[in-house]
N, C-alpha and C. Protein backbone atom coordinates (compact mmCIF):
# COMPACT_ATOMS: atom_id res chain seq x y z
N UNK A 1 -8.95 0.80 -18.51
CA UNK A 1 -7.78 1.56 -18.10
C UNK A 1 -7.02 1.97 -19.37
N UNK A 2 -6.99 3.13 -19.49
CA UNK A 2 -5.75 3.52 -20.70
C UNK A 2 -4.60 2.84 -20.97
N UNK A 3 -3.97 2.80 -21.91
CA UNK A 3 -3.02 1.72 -22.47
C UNK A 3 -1.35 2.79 -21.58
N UNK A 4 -1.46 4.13 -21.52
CA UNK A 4 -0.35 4.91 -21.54
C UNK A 4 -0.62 4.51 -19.60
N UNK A 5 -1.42 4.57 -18.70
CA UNK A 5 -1.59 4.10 -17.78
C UNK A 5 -1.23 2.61 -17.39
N UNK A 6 -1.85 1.57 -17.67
CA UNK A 6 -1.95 0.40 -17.51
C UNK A 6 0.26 0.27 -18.13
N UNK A 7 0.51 0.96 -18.86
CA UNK A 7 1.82 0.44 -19.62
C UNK A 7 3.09 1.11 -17.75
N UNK A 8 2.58 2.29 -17.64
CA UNK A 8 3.33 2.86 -16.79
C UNK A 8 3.36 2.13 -15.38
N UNK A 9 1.81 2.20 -15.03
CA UNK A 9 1.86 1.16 -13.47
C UNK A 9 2.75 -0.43 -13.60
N UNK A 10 2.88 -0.83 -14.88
CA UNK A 10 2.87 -2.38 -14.84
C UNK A 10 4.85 -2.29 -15.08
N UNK A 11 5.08 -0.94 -15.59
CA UNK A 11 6.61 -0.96 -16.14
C UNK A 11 7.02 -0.08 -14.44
N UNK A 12 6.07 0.08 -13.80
CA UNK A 12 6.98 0.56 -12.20
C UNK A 12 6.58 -0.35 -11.36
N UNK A 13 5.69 -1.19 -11.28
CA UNK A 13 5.87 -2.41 -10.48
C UNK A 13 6.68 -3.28 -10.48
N UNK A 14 7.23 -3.23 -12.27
CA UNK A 14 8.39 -4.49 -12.40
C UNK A 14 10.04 -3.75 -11.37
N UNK A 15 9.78 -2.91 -11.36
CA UNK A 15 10.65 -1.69 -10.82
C UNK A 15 11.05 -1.80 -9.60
N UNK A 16 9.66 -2.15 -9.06
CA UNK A 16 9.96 -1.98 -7.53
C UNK A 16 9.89 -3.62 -7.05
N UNK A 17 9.31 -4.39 -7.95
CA UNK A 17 9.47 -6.05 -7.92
C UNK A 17 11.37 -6.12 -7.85
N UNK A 18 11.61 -5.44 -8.54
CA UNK A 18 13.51 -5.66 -9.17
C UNK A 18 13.95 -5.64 -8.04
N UNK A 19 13.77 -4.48 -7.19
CA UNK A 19 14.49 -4.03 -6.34
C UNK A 19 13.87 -4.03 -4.56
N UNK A 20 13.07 -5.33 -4.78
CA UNK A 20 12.36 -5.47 -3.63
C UNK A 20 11.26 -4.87 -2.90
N UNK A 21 10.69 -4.00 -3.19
CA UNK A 21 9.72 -3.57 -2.50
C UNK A 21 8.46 -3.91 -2.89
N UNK A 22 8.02 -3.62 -1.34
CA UNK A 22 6.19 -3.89 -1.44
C UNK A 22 4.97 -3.04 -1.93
N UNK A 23 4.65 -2.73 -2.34
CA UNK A 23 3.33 -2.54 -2.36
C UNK A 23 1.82 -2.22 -2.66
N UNK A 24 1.33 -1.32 -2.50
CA UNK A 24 -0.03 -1.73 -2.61
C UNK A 24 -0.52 -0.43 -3.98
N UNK A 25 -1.22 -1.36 -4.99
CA UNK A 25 -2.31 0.64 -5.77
C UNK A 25 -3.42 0.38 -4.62
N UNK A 26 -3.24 1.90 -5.00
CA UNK A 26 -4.62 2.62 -4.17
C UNK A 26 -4.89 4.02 -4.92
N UNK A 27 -6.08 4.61 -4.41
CA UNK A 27 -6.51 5.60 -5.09
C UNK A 27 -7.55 5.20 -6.10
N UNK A 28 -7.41 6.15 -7.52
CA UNK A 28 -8.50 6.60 -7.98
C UNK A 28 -8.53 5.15 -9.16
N UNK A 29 -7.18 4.76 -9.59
CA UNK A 29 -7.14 3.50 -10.44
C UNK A 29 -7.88 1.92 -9.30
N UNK A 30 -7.08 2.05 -8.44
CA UNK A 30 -7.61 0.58 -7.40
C UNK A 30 -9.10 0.79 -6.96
N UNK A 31 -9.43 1.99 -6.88
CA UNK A 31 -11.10 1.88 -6.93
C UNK A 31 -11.60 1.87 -8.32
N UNK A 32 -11.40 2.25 -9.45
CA UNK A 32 -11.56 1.41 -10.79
C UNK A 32 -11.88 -0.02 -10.79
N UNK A 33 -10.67 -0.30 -10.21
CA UNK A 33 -10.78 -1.91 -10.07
C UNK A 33 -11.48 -2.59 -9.55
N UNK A 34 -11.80 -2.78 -8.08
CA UNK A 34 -12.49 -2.81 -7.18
C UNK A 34 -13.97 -2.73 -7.67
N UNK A 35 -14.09 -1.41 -8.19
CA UNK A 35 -15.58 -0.50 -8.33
C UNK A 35 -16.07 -0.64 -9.59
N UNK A 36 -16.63 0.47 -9.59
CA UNK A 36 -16.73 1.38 -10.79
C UNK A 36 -15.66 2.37 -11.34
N UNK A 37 -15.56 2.07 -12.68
CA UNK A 37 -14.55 2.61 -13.82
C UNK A 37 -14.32 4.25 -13.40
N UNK A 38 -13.76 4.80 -13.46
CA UNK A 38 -13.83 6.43 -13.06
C UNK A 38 -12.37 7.11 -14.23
N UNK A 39 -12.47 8.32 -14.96
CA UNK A 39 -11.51 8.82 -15.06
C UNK A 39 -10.73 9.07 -13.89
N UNK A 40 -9.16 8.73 -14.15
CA UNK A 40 -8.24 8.95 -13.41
C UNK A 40 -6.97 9.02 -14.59
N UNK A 41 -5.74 10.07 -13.90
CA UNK A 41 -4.79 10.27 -14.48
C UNK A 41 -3.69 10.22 -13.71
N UNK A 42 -3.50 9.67 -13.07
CA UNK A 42 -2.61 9.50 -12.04
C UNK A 42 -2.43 7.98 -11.41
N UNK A 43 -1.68 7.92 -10.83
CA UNK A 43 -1.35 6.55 -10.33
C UNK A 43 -0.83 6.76 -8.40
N UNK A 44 -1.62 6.17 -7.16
CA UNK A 44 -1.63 6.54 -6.41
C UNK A 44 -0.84 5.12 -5.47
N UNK A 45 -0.04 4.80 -5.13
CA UNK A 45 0.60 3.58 -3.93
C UNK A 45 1.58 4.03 -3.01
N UNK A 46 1.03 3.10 -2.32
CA UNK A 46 1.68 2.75 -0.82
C UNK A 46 3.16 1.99 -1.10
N UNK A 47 4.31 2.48 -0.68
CA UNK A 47 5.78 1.86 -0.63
C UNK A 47 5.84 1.07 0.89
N UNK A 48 5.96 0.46 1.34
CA UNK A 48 6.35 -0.86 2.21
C UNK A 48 7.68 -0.14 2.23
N UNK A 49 8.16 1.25 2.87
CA UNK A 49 9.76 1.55 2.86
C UNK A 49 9.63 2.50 4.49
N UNK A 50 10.76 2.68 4.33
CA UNK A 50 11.09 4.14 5.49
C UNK A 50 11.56 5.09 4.45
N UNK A 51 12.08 6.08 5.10
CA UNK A 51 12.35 7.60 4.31
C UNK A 51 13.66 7.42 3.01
N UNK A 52 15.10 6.60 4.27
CA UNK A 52 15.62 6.14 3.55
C UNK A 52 16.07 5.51 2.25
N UNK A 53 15.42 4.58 2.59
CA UNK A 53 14.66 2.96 1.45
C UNK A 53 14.28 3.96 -0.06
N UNK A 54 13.24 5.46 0.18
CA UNK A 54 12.60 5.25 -0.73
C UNK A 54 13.25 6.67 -1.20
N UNK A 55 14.33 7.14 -0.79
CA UNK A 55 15.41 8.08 -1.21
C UNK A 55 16.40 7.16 -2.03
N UNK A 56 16.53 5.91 -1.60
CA UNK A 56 17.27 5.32 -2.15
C UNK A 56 16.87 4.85 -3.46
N UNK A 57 15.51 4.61 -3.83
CA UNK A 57 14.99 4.25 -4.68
C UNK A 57 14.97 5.24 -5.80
N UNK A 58 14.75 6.58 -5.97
CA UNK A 58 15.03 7.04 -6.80
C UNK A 58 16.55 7.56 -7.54
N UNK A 59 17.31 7.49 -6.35
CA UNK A 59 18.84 7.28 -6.79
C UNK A 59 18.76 5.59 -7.91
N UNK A 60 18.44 4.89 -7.57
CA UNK A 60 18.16 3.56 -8.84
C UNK A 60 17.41 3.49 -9.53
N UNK A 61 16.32 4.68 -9.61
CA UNK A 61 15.73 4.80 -11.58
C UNK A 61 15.92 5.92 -11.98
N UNK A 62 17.16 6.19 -11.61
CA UNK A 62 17.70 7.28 -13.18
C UNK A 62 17.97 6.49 -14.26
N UNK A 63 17.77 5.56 -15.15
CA UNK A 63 17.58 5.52 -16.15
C UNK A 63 16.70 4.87 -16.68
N UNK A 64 15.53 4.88 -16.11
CA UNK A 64 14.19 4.05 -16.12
C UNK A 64 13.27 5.21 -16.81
N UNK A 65 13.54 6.31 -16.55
CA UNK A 65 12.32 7.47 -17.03
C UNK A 65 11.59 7.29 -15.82
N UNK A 66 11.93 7.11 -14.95
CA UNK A 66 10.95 7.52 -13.76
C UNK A 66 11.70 8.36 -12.86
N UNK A 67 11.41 9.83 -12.86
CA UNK A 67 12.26 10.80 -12.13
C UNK A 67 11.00 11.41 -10.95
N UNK A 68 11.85 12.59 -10.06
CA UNK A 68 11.23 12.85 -9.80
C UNK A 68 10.09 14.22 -9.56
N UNK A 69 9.36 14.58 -9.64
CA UNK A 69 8.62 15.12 -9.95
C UNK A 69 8.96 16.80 -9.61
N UNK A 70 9.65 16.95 -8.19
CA UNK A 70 9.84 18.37 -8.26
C UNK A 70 11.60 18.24 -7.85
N UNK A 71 11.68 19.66 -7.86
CA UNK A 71 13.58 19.29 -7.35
C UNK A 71 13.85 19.29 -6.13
N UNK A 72 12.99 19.67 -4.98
CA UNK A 72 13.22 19.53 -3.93
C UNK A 72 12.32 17.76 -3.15
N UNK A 73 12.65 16.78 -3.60
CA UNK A 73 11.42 16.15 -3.54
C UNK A 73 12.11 15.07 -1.72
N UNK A 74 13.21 15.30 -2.08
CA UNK A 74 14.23 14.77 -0.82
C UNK A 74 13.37 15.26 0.36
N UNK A 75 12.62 16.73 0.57
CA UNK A 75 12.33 17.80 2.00
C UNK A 75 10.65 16.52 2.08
N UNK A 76 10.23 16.66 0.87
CA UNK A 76 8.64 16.18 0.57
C UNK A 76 8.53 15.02 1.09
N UNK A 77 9.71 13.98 0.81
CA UNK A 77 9.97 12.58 1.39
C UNK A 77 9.82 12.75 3.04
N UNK A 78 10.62 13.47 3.60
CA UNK A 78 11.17 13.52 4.89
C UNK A 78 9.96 14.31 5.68
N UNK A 79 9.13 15.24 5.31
CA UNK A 79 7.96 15.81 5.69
C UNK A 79 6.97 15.27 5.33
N UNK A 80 6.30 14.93 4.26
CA UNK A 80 5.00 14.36 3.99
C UNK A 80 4.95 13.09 4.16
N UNK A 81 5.91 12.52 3.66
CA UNK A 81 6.21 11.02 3.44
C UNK A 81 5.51 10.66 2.58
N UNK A 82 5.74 11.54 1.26
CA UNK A 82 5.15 11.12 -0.11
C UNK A 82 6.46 11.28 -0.99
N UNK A 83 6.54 10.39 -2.33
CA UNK A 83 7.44 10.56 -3.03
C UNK A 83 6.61 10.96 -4.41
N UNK A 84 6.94 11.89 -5.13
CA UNK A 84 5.75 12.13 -6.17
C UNK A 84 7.12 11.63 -7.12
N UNK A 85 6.50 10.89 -7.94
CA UNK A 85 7.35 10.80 -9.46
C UNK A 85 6.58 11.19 -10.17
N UNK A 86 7.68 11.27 -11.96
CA UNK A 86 6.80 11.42 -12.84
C UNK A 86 7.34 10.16 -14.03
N UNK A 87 6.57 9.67 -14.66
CA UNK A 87 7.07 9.37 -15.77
C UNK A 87 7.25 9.94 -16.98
N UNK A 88 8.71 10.06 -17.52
CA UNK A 88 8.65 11.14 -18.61
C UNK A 88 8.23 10.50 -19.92
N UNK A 89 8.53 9.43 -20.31
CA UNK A 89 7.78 9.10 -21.57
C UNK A 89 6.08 9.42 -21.34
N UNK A 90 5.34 8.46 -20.53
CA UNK A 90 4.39 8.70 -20.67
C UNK A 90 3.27 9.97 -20.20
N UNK A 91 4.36 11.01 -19.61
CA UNK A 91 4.32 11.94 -18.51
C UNK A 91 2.67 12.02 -17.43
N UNK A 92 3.05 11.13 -16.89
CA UNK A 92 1.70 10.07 -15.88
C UNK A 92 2.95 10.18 -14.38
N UNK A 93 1.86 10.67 -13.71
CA UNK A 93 2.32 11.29 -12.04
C UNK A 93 2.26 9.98 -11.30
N UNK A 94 3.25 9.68 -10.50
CA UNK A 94 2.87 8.75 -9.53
C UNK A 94 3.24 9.15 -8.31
N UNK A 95 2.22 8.77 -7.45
CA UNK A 95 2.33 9.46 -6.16
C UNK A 95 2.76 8.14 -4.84
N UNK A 96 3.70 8.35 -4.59
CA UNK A 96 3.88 7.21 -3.35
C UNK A 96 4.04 7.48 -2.44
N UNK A 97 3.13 6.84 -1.04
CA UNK A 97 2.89 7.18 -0.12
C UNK A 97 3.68 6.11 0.70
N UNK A 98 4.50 6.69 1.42
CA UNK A 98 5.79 5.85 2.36
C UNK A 98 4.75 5.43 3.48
N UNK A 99 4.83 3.82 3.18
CA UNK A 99 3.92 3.04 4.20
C UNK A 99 4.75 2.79 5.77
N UNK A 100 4.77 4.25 6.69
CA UNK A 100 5.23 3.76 7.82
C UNK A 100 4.16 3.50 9.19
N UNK A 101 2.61 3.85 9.09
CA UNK A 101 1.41 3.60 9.93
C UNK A 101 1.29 2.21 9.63
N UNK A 102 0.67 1.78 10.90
CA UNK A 102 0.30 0.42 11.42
C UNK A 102 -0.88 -0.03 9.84
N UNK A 103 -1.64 1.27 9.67
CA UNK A 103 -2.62 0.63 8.63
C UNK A 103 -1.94 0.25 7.10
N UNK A 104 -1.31 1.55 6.85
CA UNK A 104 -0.66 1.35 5.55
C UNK A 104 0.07 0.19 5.73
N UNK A 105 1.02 -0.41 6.47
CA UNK A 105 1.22 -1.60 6.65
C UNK A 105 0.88 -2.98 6.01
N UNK A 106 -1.28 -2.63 7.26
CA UNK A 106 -1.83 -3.69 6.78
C UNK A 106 -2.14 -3.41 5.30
N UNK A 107 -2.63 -2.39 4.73
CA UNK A 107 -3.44 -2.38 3.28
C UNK A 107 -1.81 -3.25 2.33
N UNK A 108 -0.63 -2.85 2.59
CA UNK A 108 0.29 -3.61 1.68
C UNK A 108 0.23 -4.85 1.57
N UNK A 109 0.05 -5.46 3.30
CA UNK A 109 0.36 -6.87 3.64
C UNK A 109 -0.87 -7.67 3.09
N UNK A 110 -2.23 -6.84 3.06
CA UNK A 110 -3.75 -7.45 2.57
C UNK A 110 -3.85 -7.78 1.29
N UNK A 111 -2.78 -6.30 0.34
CA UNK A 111 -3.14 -6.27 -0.86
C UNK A 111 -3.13 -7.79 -1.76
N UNK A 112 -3.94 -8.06 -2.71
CA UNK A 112 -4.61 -8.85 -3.65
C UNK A 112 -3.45 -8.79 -4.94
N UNK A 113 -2.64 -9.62 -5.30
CA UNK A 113 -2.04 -9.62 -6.59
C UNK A 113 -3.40 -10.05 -7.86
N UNK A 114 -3.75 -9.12 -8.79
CA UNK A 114 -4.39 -9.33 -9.84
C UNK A 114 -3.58 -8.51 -10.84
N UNK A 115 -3.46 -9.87 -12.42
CA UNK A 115 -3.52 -9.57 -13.20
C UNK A 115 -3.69 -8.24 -13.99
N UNK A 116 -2.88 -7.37 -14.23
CA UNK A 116 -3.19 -6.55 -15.45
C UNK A 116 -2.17 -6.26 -16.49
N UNK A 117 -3.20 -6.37 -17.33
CA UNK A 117 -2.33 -7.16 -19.09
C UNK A 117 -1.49 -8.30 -18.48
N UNK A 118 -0.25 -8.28 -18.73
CA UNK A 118 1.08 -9.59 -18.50
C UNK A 118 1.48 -9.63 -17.54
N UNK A 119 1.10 -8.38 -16.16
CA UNK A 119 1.84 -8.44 -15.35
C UNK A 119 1.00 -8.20 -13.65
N UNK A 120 1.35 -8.74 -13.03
CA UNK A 120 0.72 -9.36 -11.63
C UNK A 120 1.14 -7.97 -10.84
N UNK A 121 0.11 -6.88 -10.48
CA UNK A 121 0.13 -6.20 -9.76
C UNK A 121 -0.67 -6.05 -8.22
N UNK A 122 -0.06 -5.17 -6.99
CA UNK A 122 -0.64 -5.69 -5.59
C UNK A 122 -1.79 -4.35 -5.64
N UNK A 123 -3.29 -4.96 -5.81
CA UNK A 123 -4.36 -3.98 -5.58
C UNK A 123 -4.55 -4.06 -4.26
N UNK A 124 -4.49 -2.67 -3.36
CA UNK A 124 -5.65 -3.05 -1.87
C UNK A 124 -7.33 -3.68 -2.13
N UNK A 125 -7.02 -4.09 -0.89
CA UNK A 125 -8.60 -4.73 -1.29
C UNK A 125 -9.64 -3.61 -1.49
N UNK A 126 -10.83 -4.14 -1.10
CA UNK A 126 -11.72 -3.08 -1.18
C UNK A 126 -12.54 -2.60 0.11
N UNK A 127 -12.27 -3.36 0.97
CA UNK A 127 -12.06 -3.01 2.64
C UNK A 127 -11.10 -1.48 2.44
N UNK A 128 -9.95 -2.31 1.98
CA UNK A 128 -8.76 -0.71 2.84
C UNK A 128 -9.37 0.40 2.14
N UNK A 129 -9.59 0.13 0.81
CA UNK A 129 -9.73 1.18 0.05
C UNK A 129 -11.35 2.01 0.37
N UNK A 130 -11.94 1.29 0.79
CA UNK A 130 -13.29 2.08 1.18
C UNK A 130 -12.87 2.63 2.48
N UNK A 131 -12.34 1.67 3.37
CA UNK A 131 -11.84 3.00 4.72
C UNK A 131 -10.93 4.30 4.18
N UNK A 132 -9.51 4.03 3.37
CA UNK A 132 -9.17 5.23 2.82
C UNK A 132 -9.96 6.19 2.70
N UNK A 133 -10.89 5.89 1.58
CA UNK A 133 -12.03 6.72 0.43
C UNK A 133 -12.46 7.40 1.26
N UNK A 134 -13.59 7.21 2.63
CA UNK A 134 -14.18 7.78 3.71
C UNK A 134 -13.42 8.57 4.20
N UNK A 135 -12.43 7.81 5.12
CA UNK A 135 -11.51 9.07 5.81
C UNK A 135 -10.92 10.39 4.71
N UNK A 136 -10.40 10.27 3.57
CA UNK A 136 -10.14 11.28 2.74
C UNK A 136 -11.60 12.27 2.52
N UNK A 137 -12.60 11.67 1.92
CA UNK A 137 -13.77 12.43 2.39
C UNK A 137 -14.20 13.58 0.80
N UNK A 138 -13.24 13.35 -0.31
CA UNK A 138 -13.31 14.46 -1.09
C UNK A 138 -14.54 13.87 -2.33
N UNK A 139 -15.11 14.48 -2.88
CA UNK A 139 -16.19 14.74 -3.74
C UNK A 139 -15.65 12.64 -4.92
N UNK A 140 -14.48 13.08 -5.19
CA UNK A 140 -14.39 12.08 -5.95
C UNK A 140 -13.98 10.46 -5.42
N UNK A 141 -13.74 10.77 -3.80
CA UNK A 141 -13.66 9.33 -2.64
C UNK A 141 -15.16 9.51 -2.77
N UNK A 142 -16.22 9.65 -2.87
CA UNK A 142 -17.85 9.42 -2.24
C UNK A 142 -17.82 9.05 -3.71
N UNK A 143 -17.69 9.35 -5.05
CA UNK A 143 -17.67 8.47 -6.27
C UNK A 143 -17.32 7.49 -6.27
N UNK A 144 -15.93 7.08 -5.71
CA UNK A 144 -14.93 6.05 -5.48
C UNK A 144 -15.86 4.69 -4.49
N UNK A 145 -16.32 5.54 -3.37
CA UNK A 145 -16.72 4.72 -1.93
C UNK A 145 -18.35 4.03 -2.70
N UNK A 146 -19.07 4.66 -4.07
CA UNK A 146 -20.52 4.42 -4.36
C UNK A 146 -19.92 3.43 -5.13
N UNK A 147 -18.90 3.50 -5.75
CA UNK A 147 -18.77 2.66 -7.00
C UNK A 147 -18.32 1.17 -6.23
N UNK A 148 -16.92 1.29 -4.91
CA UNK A 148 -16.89 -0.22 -4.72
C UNK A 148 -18.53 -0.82 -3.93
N UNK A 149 -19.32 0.16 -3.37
CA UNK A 149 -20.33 -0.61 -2.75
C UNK A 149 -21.38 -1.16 -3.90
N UNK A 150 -21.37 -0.59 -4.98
CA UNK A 150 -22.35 -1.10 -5.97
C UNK A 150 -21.74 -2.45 -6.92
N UNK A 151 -20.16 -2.79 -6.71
CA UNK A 151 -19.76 -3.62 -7.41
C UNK A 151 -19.76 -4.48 -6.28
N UNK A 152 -19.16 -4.54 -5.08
CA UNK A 152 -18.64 -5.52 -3.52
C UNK A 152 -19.79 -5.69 -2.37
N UNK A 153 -20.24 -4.83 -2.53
CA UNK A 153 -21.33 -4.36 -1.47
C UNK A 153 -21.44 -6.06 -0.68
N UNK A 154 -22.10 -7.09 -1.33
CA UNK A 154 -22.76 -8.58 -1.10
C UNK A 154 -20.98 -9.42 -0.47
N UNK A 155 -19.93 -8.58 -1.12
CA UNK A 155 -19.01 -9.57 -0.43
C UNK A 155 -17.51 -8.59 0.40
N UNK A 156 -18.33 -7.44 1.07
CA UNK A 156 -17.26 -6.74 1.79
C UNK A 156 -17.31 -7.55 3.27
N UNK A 157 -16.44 -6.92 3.90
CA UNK A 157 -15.70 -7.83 5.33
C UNK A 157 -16.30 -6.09 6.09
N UNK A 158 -17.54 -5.73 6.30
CA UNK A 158 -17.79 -4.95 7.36
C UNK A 158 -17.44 -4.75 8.89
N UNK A 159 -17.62 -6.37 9.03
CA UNK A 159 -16.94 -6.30 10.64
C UNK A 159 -15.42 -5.99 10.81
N UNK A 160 -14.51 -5.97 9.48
CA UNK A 160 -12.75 -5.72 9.26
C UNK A 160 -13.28 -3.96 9.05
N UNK A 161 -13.94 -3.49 8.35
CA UNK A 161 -14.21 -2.39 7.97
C UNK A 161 -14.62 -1.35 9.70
N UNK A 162 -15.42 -1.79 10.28
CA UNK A 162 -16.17 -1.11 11.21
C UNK A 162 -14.79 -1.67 12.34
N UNK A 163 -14.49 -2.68 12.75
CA UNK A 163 -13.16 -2.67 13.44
C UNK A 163 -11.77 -2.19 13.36
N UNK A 164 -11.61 -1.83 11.90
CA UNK A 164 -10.53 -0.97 11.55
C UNK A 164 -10.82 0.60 11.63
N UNK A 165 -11.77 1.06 11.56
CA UNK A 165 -12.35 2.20 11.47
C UNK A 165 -12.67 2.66 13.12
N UNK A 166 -12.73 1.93 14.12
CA UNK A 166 -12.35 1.84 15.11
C UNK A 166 -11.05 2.32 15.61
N UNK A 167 -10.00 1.75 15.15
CA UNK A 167 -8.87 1.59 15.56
C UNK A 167 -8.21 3.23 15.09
N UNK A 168 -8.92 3.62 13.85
CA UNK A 168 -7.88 4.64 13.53
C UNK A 168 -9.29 6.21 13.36
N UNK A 169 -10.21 5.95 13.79
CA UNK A 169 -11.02 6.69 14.33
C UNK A 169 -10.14 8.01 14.97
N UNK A 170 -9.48 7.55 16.43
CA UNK A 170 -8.65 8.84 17.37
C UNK A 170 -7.55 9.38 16.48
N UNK A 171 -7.06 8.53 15.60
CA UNK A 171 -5.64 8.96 14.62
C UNK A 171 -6.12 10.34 14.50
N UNK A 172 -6.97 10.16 13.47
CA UNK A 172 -7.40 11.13 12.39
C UNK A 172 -8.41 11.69 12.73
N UNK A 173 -8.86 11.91 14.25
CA UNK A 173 -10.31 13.37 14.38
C UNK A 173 -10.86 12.55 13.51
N UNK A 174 -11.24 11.72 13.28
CA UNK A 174 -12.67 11.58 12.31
C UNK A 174 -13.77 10.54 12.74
N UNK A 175 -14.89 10.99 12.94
CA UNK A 175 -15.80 9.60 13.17
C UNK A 175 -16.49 8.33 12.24
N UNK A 176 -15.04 7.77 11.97
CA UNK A 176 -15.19 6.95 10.91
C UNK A 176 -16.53 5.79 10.89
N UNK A 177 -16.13 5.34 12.15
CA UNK A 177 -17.20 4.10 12.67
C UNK A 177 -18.59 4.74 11.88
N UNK A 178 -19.19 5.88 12.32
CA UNK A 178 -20.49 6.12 12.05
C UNK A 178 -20.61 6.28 10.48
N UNK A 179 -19.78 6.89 9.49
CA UNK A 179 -19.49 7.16 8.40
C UNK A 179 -19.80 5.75 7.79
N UNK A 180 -19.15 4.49 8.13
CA UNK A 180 -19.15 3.66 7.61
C UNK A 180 -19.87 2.84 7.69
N UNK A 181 -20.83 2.43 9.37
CA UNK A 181 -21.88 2.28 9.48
C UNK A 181 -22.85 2.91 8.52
N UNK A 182 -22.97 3.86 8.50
CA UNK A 182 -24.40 4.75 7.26
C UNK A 182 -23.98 4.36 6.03
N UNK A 183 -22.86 3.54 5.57
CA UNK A 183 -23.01 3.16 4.57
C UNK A 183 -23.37 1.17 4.07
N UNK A 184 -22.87 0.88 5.36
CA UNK A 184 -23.33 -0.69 5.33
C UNK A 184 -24.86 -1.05 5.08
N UNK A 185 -24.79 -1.80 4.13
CA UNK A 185 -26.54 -2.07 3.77
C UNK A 185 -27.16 -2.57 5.39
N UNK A 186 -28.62 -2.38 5.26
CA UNK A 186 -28.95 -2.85 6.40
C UNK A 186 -29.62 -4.20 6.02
């Protein structure tokens, strides 16, 4: 992991440690972890907040260098339920995804505290993150989804995988179950 990366995730976790909140990396760094190594430039987590909570949160790092990314980002919160920051020293994007679904939930409540450099950050496992990877579906999730099965493959929780993939199957139009089945070793 890059030093200007690894310095930024570990100086906004202490951030959101300060000020109480939960939660989880995910994306293109937590499948790094998990997986196989991949360029990534960005930093991708789940907030354990409501809309509120995480409006409120950037009103308390104005003087952290963690702003936010566009000027309308208040509409983006309240519609997408993403908060994009940026960090201006290291100018490294972080994208937070307001955990208000039953799953995002679980991937916070599952996530794994590991070590990086000095400071104890919450990775999703590699369950959530391979259901993510699938349902997203883009060229660099099927990099993401090869890399945790070639590192986890011998110690994933398939029956959590194929029962969660179940559950949020009707959410999202997608036929996850079978997706993830064709990828479980036989």
């Amino acid at each position: 992991m890059k030093e200007s990366l690894q310095n930024t995730l570990t100086r906004f976790a202490q951030e959101l440690l300060k000020h109480g909140f939960r939660y989880a990396l995910i994306g293109g760094l937590a499948s790094s972890i998990r997986g196989r190594a991949r360029a990534t430039e960005d930093i991708d987590l789940i907030l354990l907040c409501d809309v509120t909570e995480a409006l409120a949160l950037v009103a308390s790092l104005h003087q952290t260098g963690f702003v936010p990314l566009i000027d309308n980002y208040e509409e983006v919160v309240k519609s997408a339920l993403l908060l994009p920051l940026l960090n201006e020293r290291s100018n490294i994007q972080l994208d937070l995804a307001i955990g208000l679904s039953g799953f995002e939930r679980e991937v916070v409540e599952r996530a794994d505290p590991i070590f990086i450099g000095h400071s104890e950050i919450f990775v999703a496992t590699a369950e959530d993150l391979l259901i993510m990877k699938v349902m997203a579906d883009r060229p660099q999730d099927q990099q993401d989804v090869n890399g945790i099965i070639a590192v986890q493959a011998g110690q994933l929780d398939w029956n959590y995988c194929i029962e969660t993939a179940t559950q949020l199957q009707d959410a999202v139009s997608v036929d996850l179950v079978s997706r993830i089945e064709a990828l479980r070793p036989k």
